[in-house]
Protein backbone atom coordinates (compact mmCIF):
# COMPACT_ATOMS: atom_id res chain seq x y z
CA UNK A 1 94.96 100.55 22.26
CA UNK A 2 93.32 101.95 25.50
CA UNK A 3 93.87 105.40 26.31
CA UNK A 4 96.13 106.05 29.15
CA UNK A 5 94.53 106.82 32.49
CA UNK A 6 96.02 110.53 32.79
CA UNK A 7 98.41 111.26 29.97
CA UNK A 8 100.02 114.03 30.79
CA UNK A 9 103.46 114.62 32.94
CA UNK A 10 104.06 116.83 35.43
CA UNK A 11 105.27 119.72 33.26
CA UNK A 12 102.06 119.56 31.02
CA UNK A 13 99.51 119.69 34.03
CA UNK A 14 97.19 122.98 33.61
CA UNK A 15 98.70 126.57 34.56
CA UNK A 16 95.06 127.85 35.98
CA UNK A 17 93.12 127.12 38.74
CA UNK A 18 90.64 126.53 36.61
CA UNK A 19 92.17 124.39 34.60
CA UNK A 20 93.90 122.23 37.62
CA UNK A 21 90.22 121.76 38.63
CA UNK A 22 88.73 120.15 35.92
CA UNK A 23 91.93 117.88 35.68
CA UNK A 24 91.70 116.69 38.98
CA UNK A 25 87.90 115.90 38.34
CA UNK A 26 88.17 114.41 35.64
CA UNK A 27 91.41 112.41 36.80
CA UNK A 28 89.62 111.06 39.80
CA UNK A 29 87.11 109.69 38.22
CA UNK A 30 89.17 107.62 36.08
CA UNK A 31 91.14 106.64 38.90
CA UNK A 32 88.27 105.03 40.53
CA UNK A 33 87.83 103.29 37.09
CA UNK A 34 90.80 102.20 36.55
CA UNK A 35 90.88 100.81 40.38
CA UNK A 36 87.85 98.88 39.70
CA UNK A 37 89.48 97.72 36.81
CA UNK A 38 91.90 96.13 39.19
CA UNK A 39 89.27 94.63 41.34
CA UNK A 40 87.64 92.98 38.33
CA UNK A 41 91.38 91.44 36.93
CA UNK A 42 91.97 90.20 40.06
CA UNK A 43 88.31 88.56 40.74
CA UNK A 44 88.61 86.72 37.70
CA UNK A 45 92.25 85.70 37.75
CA UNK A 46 94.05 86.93 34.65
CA UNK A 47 97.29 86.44 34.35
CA UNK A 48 99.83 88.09 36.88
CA UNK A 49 100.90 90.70 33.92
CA UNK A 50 98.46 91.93 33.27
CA UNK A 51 97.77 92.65 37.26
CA UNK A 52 101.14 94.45 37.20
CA UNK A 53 100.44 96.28 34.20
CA UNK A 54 97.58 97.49 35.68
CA UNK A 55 98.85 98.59 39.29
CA UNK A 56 101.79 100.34 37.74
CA UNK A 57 99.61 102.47 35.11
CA UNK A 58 96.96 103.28 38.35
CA UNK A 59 99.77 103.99 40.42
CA UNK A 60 101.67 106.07 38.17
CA UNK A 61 97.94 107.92 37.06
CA UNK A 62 97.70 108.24 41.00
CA UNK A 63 101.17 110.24 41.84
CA UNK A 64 99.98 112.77 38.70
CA UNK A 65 96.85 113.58 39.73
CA UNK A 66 99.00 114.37 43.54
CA UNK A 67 100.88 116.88 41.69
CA UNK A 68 97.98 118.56 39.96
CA UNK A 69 96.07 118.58 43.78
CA UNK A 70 99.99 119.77 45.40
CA UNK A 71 99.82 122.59 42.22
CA UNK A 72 96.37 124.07 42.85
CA UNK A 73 97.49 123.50 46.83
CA UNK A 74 100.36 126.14 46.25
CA UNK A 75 98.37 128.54 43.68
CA UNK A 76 95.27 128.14 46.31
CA UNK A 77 97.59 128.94 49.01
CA UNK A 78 98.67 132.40 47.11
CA UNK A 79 95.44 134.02 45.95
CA UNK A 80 93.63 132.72 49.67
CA UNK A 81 96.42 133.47 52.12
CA UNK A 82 96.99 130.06 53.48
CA UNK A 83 94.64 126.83 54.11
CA UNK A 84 91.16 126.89 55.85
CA UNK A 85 91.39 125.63 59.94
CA UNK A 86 89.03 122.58 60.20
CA UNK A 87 87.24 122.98 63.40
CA UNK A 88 86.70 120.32 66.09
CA UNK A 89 82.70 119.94 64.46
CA UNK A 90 84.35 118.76 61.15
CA UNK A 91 83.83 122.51 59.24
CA UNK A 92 86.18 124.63 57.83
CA UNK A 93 86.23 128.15 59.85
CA UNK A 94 86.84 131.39 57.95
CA UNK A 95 86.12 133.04 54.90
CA UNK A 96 88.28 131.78 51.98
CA UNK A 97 88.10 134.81 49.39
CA UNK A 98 87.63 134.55 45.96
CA UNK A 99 87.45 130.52 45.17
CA UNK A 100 87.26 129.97 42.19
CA UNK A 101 83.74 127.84 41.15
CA UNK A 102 83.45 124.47 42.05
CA UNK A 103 86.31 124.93 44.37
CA UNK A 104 84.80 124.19 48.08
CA UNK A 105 86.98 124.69 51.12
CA UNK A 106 87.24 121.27 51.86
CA UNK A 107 88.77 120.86 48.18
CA UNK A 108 90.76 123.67 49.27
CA UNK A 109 91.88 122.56 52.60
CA UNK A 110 92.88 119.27 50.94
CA UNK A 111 95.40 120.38 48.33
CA UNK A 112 96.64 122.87 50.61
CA UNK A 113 97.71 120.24 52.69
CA UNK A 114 99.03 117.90 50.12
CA UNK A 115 101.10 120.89 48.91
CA UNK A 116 102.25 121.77 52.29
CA UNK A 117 104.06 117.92 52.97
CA UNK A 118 105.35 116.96 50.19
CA UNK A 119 108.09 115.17 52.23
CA UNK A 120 105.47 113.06 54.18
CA UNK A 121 103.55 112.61 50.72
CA UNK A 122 106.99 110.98 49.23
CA UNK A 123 107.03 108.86 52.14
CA UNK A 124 103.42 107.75 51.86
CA UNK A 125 103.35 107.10 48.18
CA UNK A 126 106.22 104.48 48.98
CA UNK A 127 104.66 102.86 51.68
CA UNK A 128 101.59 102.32 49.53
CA UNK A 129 103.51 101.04 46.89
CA UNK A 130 105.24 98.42 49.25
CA UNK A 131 101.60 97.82 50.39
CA UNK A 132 100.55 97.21 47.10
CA UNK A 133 98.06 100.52 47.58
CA UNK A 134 97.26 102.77 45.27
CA UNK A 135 98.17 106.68 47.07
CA UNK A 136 95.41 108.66 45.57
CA UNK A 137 94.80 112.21 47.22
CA UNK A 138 92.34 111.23 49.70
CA UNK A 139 94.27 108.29 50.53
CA UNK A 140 97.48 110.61 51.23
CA UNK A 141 95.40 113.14 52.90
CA UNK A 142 94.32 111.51 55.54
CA UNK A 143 97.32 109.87 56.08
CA UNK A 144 99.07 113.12 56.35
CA UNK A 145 95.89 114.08 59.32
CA UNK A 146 96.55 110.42 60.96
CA UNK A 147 100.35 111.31 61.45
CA UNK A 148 99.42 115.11 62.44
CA UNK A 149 96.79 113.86 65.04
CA UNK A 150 98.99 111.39 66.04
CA UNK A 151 101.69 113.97 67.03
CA UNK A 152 99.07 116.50 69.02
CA UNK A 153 98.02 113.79 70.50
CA UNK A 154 101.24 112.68 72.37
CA UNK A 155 101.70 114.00 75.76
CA UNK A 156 104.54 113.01 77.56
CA UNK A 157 103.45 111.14 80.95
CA UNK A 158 103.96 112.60 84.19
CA UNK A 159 104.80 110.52 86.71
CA UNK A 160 102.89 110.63 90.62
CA UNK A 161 105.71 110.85 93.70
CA UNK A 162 104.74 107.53 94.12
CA UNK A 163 105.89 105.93 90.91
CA UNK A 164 108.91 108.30 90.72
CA UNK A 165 109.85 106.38 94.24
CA UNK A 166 108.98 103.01 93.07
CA UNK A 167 111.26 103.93 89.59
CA UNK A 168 114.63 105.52 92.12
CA UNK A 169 113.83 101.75 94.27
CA UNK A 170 114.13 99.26 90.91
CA UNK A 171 117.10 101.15 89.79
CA UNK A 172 118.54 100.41 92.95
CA UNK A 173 117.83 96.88 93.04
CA UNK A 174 119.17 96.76 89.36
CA UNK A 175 122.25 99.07 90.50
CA UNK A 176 122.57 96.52 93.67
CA UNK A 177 122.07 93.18 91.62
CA UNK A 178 124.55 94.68 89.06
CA UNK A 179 127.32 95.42 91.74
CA UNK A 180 126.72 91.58 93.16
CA UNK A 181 127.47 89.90 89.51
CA UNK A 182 130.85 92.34 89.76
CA UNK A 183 131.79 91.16 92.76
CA UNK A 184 130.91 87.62 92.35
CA UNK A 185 132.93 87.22 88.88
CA UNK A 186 135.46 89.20 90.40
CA UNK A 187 135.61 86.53 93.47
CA UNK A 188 135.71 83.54 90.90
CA UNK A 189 138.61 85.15 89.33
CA UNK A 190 140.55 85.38 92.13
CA UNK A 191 139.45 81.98 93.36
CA UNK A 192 140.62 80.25 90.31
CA UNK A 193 144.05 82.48 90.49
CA UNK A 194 145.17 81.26 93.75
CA UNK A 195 144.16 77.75 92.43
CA UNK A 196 146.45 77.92 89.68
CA UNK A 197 148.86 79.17 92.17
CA UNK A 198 148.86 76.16 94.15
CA UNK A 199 149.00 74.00 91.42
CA UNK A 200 151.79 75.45 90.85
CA UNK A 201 153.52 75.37 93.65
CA UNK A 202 153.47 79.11 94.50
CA UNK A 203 156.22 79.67 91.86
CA UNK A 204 154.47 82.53 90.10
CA UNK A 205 153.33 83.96 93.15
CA UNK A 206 154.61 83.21 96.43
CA UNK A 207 152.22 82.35 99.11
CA UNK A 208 153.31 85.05 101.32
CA UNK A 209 152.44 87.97 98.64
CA UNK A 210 149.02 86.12 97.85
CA UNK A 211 148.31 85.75 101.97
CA UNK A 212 149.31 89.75 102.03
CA UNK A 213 146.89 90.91 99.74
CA UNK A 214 144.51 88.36 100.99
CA UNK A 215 144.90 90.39 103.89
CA UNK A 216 144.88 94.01 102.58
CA UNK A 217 141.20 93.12 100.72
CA UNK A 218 139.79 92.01 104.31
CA UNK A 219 141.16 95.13 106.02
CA UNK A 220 139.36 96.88 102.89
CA UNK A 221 135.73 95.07 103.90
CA UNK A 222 136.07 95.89 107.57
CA UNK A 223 136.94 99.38 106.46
């Protein structure tokens, strides 16, 4: 029977740095095994099963090794004193105390940040899975940047005097075009009402009454 890809819950994962570390190592390497795995089933066309077998085992193996990076995020985040800024040239500014070895910054920054959104990481790991995408941690990380950039990035626009005017003048026009539909249905309703009325013989409504309002909405438009 093959071995699974990363065998151990969430409750099991190690309770060092040190430890997290040489999980998430070792856990991304079979990841990217167990991914080309998937490449190869799919190249040659085994049966669907066997497909779904192996997404749900890599995808399962993927939101693991997310809570061993979101882990040594949190227990990074308490000996350092918070994640390392990335600077506009791509480096980390800063001196990160006491990492432990073969902990960079970057590795650092990384699980910070995946510990730091765990709400956006839920929400990615589903979209992958409707995607049929395995969420590894780089995957999810730069997601997590895409949506932050994203949200600096906005800037509400500012309109010129001009295109404030030319805005107030189509809301008129619509406010204007509006008002002559109102009018118009209200003139076809009163058209067809005094129609009826004749038909009928001005027994509903005498013609004098309908002649005196008649009257009263004229004075109104001359008003």
């Amino acid at each position: 029977m093959e071995q699974a890809l990363i065998p151990r819950p969430e409750s099991e994962l190690p309770a060092t740095i040190e430890g997290l570390s040489s999980f998430i190592l070792i856990g991304r390497e079979r990841l990217k095994a167990q991914q080309a795995k998937i490449r190869a089933i799919e190249k040659i066309g085994m049966v669907e099963e066997a497909k779904k077998a192996a997404w749900s085992d890599t995808q399962d193996a993927a939101e693991i090794l997310l809570q061993a990076e979101s882990r040594l995020g949190e227990m990074l985040a308490d000996r350092t004193g918070g994640s390392p800024k990335r600077t506009t040239g791509g480096t980390f500014e800063g001196q990160e105390p006491d990492l432990p070895p073969g902990i960079t910054k970057k590795m650092s920054h990384e699980a910070q940040t995946i510990a730091e959104n765990p709400e956006k990481v839920e929400q990615i790991i589903a979209e992958a899975k409707e995607e049929e995408k395995i969420p590894t941690p780089d995957y999810v990380y730069k997601k997590i940047k895409k949506s932050e950039s994203a949200k600096k990035s906005y800037k509400p626009r500012k309109l010129s005097k001009k295109m404030r005017e030319a805005a107030k003048e189509r809301i008129k026009k619509i406010e204007k075009d509006q008002m002559g539909k109102e009018f118009k249905q209200g003139f076809e309703l009163l058209s067809r009402a005094i129609k009826n009325e004749k038909a009928l013989g001005w027994t509903t409504t005498p013609k004098e009454v309908a002649l005196k309002y008649i009257g009263i909405l004229k004075d109104i438009i001359e008003v």
